[in-house]
C-alpha atoms as a PDB file:
ATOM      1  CA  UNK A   1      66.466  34.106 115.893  1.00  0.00           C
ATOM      2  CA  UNK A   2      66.599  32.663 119.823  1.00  0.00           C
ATOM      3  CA  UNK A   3      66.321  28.788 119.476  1.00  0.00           C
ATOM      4  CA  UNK A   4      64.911  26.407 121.978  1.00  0.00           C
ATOM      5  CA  UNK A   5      67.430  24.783 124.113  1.00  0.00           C
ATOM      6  CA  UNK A   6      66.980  21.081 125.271  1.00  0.00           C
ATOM      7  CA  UNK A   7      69.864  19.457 127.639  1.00  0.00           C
ATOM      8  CA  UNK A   8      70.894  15.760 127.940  1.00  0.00           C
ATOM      9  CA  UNK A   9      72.700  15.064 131.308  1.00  0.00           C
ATOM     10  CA  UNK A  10      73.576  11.982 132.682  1.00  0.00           C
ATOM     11  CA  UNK A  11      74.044  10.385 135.906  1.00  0.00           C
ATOM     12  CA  UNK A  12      77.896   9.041 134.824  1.00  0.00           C
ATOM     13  CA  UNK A  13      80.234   8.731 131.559  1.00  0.00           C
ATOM     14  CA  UNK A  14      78.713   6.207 129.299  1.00  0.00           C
ATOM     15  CA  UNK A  15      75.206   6.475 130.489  1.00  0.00           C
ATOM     16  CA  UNK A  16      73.872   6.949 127.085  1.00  0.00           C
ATOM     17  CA  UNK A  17      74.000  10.998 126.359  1.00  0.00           C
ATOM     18  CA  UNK A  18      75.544  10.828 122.936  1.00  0.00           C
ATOM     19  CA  UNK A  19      73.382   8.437 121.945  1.00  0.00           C
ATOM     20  CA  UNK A  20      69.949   9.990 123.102  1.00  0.00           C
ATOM     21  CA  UNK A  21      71.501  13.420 121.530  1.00  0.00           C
ATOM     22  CA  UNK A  22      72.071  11.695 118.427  1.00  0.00           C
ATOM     23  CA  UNK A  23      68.161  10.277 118.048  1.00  0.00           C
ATOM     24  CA  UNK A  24      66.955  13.062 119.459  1.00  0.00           C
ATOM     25  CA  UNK A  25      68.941  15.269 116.878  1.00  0.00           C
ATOM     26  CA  UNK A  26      67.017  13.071 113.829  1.00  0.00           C
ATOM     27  CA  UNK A  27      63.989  12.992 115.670  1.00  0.00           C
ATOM     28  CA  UNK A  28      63.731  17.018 115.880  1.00  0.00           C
ATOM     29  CA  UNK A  29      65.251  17.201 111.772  1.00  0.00           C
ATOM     30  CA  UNK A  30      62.353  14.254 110.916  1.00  0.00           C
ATOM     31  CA  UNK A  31      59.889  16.770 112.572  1.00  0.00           C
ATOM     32  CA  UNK A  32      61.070  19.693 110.168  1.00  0.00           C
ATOM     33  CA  UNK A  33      63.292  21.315 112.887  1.00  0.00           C
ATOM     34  CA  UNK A  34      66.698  22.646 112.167  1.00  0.00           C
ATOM     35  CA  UNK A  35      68.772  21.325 114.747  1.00  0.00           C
ATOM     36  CA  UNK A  36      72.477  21.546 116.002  1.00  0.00           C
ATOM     37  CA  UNK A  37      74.308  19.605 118.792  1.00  0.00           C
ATOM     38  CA  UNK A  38      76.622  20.922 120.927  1.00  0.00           C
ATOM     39  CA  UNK A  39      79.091  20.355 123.863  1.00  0.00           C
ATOM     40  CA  UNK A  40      80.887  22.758 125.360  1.00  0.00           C
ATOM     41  CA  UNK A  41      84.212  20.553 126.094  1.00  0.00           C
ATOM     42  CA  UNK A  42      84.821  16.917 125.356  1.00  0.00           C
ATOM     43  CA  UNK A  43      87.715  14.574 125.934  1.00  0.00           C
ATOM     44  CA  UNK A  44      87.800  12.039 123.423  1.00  0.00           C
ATOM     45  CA  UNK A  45      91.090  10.589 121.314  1.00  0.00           C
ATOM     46  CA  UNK A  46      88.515  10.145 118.417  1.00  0.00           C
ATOM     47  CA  UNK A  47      87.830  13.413 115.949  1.00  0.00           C
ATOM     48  CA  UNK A  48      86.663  14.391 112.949  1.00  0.00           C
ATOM     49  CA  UNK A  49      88.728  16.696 110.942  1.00  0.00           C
ATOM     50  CA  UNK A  50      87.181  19.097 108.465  1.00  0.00           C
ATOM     51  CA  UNK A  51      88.266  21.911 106.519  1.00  0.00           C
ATOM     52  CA  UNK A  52      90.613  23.139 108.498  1.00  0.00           C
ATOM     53  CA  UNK A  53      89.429  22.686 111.782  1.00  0.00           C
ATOM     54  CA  UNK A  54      89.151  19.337 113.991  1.00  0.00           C
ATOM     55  CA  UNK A  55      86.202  18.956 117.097  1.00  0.00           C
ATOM     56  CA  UNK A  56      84.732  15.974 118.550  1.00  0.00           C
ATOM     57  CA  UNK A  57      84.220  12.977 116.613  1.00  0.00           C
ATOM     58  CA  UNK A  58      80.741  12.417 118.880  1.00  0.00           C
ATOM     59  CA  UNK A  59      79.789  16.125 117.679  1.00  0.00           C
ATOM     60  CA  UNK A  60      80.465  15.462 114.019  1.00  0.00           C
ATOM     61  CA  UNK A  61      77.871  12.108 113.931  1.00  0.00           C
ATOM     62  CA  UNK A  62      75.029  13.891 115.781  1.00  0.00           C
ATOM     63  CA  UNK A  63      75.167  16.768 113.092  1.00  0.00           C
ATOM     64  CA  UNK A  64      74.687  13.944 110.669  1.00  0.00           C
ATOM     65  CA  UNK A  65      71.894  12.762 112.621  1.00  0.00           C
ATOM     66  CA  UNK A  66      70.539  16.357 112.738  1.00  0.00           C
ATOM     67  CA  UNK A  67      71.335  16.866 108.945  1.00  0.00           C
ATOM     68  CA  UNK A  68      73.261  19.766 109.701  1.00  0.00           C
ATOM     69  CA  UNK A  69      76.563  21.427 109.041  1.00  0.00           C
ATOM     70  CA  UNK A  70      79.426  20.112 110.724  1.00  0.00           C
ATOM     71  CA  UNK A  71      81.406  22.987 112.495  1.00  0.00           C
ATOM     72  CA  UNK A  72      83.564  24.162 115.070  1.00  0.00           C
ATOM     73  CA  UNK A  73      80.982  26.038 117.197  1.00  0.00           C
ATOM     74  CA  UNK A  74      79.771  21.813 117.608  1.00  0.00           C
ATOM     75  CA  UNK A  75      82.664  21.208 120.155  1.00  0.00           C
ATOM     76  CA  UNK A  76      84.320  24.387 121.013  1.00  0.00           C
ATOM     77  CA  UNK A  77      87.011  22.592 123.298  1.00  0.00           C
ATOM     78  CA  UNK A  78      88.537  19.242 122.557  1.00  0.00           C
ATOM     79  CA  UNK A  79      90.737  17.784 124.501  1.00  0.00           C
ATOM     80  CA  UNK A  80      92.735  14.761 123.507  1.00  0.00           C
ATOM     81  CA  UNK A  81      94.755  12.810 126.085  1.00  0.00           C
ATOM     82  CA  UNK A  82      97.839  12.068 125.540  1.00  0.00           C
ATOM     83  CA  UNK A  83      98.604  10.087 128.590  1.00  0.00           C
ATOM     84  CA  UNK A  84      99.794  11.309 132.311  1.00  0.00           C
ATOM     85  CA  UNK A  85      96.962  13.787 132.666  1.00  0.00           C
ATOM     86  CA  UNK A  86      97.685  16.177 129.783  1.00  0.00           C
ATOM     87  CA  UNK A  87      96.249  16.537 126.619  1.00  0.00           C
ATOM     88  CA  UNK A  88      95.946  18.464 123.478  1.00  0.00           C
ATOM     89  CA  UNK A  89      93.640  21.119 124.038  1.00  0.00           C
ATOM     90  CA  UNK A  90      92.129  21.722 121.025  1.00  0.00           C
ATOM     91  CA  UNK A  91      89.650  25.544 120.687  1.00  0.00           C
ATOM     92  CA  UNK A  92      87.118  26.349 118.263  1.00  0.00           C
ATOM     93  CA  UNK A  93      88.075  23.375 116.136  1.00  0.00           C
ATOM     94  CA  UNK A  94      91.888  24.652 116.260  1.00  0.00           C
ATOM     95  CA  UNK A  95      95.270  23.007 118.345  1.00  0.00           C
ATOM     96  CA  UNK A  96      95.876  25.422 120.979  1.00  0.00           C
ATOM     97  CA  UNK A  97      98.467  23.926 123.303  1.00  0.00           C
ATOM     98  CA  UNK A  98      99.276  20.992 125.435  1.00  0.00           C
ATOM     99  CA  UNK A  99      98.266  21.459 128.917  1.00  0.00           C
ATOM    100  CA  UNK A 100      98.074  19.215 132.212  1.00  0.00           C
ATOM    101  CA  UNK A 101      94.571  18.481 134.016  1.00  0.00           C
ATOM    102  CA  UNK A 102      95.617  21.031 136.678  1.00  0.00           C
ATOM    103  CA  UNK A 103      96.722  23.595 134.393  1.00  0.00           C
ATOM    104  CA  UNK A 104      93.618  22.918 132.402  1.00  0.00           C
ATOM    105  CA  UNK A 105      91.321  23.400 135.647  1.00  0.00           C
ATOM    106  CA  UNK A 106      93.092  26.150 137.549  1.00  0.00           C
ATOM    107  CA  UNK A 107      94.213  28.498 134.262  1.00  0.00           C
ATOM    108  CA  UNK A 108      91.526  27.837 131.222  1.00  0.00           C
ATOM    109  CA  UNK A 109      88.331  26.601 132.250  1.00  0.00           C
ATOM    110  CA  UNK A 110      86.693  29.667 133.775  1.00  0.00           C
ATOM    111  CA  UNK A 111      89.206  32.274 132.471  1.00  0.00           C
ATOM    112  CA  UNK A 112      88.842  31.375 128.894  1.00  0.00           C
ATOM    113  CA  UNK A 113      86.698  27.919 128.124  1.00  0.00           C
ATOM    114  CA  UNK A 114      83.493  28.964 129.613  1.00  0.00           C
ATOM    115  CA  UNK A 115      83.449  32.280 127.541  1.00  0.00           C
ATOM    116  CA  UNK A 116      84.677  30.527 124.250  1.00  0.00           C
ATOM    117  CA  UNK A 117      81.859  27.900 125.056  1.00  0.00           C
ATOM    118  CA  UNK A 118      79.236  30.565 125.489  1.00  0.00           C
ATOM    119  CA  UNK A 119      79.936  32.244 122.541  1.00  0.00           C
ATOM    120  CA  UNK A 120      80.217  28.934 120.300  1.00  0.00           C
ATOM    121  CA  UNK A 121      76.176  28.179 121.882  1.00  0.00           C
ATOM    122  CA  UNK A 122      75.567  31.775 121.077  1.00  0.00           C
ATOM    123  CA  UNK A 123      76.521  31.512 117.527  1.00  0.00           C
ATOM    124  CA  UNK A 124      74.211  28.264 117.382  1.00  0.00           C
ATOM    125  CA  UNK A 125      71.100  29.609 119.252  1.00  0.00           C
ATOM    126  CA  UNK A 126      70.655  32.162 116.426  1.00  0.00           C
ATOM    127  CA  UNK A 127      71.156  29.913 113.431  1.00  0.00           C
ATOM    128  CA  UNK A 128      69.039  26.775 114.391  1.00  0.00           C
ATOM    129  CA  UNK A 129      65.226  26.405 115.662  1.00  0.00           C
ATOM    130  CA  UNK A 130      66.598  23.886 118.077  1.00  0.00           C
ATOM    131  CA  UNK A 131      70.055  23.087 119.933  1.00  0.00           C
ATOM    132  CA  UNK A 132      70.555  19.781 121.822  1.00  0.00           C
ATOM    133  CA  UNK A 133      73.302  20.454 124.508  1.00  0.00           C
ATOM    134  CA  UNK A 134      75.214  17.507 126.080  1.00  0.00           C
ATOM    135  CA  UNK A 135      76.671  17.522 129.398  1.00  0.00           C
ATOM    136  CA  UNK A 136      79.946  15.495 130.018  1.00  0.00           C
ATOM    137  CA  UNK A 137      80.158  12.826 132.913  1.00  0.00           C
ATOM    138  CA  UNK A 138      77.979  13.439 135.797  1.00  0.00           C
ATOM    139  CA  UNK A 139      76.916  17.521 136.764  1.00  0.00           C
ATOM    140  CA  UNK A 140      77.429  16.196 140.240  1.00  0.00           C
ATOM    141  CA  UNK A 141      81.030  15.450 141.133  1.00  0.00           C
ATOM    142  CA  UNK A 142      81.333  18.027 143.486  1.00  0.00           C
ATOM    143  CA  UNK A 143      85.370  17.548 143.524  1.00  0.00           C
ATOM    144  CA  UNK A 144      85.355  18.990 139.700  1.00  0.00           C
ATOM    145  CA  UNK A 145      82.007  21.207 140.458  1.00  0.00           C
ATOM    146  CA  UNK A 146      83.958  24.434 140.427  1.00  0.00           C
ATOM    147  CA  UNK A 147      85.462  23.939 137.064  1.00  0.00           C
ATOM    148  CA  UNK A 148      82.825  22.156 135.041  1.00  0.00           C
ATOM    149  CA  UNK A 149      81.867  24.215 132.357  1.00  0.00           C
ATOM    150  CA  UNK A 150      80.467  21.213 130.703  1.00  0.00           C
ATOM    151  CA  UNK A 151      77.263  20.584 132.412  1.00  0.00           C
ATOM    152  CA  UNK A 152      74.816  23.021 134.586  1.00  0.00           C
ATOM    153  CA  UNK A 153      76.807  26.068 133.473  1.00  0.00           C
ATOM    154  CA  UNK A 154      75.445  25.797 130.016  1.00  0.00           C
ATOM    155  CA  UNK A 155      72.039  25.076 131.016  1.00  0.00           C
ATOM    156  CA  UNK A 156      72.155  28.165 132.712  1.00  0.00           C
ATOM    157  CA  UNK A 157      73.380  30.238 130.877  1.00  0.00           C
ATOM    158  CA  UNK A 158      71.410  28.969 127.349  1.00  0.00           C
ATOM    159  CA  UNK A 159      68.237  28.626 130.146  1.00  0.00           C
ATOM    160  CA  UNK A 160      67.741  24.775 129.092  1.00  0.00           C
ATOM    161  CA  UNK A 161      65.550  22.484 130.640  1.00  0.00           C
ATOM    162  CA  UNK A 162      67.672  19.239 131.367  1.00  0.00           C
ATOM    163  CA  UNK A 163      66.914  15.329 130.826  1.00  0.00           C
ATOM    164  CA  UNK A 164      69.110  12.875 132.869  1.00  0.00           C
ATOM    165  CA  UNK A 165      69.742   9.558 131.465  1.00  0.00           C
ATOM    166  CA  UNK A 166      70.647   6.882 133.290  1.00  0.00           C
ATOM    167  CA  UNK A 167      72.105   3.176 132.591  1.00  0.00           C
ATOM    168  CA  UNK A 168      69.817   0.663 134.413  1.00  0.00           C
ATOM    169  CA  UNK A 169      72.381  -2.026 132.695  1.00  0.00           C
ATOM    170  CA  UNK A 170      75.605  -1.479 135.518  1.00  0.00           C
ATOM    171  CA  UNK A 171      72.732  -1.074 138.383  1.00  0.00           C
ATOM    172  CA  UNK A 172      72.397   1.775 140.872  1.00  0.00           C
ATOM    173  CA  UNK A 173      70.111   3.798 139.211  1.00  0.00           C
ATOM    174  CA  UNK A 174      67.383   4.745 140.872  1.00  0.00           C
ATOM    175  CA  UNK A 175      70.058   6.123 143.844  1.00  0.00           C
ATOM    176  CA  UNK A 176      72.256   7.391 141.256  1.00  0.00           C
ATOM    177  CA  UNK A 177      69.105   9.732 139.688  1.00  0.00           C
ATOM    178  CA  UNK A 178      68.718  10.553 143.351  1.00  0.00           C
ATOM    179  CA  UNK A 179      72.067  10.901 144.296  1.00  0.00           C
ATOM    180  CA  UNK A 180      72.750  13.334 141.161  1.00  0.00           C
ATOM    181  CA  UNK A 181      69.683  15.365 142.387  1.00  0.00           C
ATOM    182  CA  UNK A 182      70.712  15.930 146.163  1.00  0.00           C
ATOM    183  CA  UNK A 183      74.141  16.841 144.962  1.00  0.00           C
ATOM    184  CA  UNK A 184      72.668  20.082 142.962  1.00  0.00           C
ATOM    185  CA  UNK A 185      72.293  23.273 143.518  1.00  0.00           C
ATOM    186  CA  UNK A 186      68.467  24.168 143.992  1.00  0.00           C
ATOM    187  CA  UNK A 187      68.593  26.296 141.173  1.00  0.00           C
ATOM    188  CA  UNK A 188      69.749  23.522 138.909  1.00  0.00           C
ATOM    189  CA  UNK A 189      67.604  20.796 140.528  1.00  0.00           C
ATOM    190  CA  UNK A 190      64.745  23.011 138.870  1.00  0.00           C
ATOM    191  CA  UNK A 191      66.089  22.853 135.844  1.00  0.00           C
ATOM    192  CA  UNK A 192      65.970  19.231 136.066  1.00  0.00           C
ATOM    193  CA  UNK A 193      62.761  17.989 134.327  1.00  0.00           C
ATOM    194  CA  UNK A 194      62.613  14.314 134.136  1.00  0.00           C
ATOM    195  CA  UNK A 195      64.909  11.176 133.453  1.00  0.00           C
ATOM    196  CA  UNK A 196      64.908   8.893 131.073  1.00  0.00           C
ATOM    197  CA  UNK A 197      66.337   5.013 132.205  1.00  0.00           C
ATOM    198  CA  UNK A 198      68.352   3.269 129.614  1.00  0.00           C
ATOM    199  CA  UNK A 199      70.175   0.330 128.158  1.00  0.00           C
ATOM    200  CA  UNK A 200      67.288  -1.950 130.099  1.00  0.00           C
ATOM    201  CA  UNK A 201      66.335  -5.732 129.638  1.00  0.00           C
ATOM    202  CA  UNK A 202      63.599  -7.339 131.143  1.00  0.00           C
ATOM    203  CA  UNK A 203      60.084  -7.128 131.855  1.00  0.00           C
ATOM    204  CA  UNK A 204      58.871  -2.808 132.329  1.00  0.00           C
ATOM    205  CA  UNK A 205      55.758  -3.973 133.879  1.00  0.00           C
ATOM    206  CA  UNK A 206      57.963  -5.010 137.105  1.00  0.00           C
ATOM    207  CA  UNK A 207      60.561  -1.544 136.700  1.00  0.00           C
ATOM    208  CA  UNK A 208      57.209   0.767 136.437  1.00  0.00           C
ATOM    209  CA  UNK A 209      55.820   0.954 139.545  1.00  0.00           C
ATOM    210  CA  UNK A 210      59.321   2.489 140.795  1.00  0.00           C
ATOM    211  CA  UNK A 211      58.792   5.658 138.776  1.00  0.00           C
ATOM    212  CA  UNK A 212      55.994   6.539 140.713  1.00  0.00           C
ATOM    213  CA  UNK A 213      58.199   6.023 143.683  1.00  0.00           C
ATOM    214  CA  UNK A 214      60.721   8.050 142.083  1.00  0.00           C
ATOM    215  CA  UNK A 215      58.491  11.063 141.226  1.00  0.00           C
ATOM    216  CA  UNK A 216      56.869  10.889 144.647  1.00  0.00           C
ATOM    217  CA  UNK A 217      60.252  11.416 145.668  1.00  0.00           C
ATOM    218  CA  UNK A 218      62.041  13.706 143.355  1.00  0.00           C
ATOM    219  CA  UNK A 219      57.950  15.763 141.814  1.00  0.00           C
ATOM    220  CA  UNK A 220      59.915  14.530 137.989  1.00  0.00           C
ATOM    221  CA  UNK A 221      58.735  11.937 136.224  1.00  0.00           C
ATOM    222  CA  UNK A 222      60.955   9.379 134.099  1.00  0.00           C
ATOM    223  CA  UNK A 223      59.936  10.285 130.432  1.00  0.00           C
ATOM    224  CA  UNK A 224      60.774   6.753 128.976  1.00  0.00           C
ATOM    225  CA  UNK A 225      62.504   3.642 128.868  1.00  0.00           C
ATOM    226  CA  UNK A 226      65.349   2.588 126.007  1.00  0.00           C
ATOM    227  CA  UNK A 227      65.972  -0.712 125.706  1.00  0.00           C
ATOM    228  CA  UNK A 228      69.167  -1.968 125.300  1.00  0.00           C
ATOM    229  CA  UNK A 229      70.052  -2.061 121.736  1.00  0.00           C
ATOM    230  CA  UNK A 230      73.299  -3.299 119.509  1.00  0.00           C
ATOM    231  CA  UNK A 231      74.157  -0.575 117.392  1.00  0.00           C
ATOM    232  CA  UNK A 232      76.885   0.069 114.678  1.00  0.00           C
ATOM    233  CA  UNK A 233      77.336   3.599 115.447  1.00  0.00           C
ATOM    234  CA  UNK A 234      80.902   4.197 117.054  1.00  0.00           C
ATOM    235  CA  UNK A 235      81.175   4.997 120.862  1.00  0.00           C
ATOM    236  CA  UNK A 236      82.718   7.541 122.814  1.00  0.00           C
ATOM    237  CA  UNK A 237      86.159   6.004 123.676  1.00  0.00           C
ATOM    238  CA  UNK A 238      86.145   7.126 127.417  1.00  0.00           C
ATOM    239  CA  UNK A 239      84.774   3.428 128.439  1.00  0.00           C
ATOM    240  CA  UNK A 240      85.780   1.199 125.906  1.00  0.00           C
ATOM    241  CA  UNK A 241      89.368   0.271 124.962  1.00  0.00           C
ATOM    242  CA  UNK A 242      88.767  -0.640 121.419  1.00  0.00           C
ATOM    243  CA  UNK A 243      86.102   1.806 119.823  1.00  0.00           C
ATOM    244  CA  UNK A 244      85.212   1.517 116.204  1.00  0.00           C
ATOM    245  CA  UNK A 245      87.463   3.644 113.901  1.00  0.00           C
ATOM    246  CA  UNK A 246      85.574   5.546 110.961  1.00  0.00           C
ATOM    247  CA  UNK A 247      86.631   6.203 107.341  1.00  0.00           C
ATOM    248  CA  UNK A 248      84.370   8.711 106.166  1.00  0.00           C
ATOM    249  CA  UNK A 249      83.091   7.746 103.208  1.00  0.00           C
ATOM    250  CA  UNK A 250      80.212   7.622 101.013  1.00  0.00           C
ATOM    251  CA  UNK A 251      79.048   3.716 101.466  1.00  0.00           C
ATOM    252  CA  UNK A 252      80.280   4.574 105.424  1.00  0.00           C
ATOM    253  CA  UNK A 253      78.429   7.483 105.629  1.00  0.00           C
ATOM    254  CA  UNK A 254      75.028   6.095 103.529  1.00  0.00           C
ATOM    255  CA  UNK A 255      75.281   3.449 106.064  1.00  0.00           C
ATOM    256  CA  UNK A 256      75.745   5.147 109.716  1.00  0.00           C
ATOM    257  CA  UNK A 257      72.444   7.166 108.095  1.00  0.00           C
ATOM    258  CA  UNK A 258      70.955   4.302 107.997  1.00  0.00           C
ATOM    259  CA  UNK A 259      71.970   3.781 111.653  1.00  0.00           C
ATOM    260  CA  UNK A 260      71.033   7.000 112.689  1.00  0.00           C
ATOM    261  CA  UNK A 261      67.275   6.466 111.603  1.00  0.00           C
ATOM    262  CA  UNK A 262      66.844   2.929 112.971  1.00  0.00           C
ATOM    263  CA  UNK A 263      68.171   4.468 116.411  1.00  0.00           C
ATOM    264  CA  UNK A 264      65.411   7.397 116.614  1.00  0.00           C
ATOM    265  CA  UNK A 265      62.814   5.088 115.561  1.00  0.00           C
ATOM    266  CA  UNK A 266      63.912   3.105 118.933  1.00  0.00           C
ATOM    267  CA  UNK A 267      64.120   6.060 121.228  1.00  0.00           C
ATOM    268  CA  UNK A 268      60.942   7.659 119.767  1.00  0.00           C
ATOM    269  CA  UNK A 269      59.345   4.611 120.191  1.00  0.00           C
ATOM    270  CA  UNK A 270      59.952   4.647 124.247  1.00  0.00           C
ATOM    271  CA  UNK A 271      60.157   7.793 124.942  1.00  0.00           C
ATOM    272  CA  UNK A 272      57.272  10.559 125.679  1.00  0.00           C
ATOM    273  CA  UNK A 273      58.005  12.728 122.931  1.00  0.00           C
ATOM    274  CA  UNK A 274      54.934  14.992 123.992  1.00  0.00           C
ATOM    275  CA  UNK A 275      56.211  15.450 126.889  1.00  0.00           C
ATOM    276  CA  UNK A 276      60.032  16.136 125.530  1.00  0.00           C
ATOM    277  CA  UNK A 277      58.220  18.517 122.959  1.00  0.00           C
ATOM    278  CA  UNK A 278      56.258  20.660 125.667  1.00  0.00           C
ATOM    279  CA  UNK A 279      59.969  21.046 127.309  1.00  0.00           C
ATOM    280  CA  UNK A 280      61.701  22.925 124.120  1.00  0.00           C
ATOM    281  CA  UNK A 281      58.305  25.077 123.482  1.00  0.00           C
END
């Protein structure tokens, strides 16, 4: 079986792609899809540990949203800092060694994590109907560009069309969308096929006459707005110094389902899920 392929990108860290994969992951299982998340390489100092194997605690709660197995192919590479720029480098859900950012870069990305990432997303794309990649940070810092195996290397190689999300909230976004754009390859700008704005308050009638502006500008249109939402599903810990710690168990776990579902009923709810649906078929 060859799945369809969606990607969430984002125009910085904490812009709201774990989130949006997780709703989108229930969203696609509610609508009789079976659905897997995956990204390629995470740094987080939150995991889940399973039988025998340990991947990205981010990974592990979208395949509960999805109502899927939780495995290693989720999160091929973790890596967990351990302070002055090294971390455990975790592969296929197993502790491989301690390395240093620069080692990391120079020595594993391309020679080893982008073909242990590929193969994870291969092992995926013939299982599910559906896999919901995530990119990490932005797909445009051009001083990591050569090494990022996290972003536009998957959604070329799997062929996905990508979303960028956005958070209105810290400001900038409009240039940031546009920023991220110019900084892309033309061959990735094309795979590019809308945004979505998040984490807003206010009135939309005054924000909606910018998207026009925007897709004048850019020929993609924003495919919906999220509002800004408290939720009691735990972050990633890359912005926040204090994230939520999880004990897995059943009244936990009944309860971040419940979560789960009250989340995709917001994001369906503002989002052009036609739209989103004519991009996966």
């Amino acid at each position: 079986m060859t799945s369809k392929k969606l990607m969430v990108q984002g125009t910085s860290s904490g812009a709201g792609k774990t989130t949006l994969v997780t709703a989108l992951c229930r969203i696609f299982s509610n609508h009789g899809y079976t659905v897997a998340p995956f990204k390629s390489q995470n740094m987080s100092a939150y995991s889940y540990v399973g039988n025998g194997f340990e991947i990205s605690r981010a990974q592990a709660i979208q395949a509960i949203a999805a109502r899927t197995e939780i495995e290693p192919n989720l999160n091929p590479i973790l890596l967990k800092p351990i302070g002055n720029y090294k971390s455990e480098v975790y592969v296929n859900g197993k502790f491989y060694r301690k390395m240093h950012a620069k080692e990391y870069y120079e020595k594993f990305t391309l020679k080893q994590g982008l073909s242990i990432s590929k193969k994870a997303l291969d092992c995926l794309m013939k299982k599910y109907d559906l896999v919901i990649l995530e990119g990490a940070g932005s797909p445009a810092e051009i001083n990591l560009l050569k090494y990022d195996i996290a972003n536009m290397r998957m959604a070329e190689y799997s062929n996905s069309p990508v979303i960028i999300i956005s958070d209105i909230d810290k400001g900038g976004t409009f240039a940031s969308i546009l920023g991220t754009l110019l900084l892309l390859d033309k061959k990735h700008q094309n795979l590019v096929k809308g945004f979505i704005i998040n984490k807003f308050r206010g009135d939309i009638n005054i924000l909606k006459p910018s998207y026009s502006l925007l897709k004048k500008m850019t020929s993609k249109p924003v495919l919906g707005t999220i509002p800004i939402v408290k939720l009691n599903i735990p972050d990633e810990d890359s912005l926040h110094s204090n994230p939520k710690q999880v004990s897995w168990t059943s009244k936990y776990m009944k309860t971040l389902d419940e979560e789960i579902e009250n989340l995709s009923k917001i994001v369906k709810k503002n989002l052009d899920m036609k739209k989103i649906g004519d991009l996966i078929n």
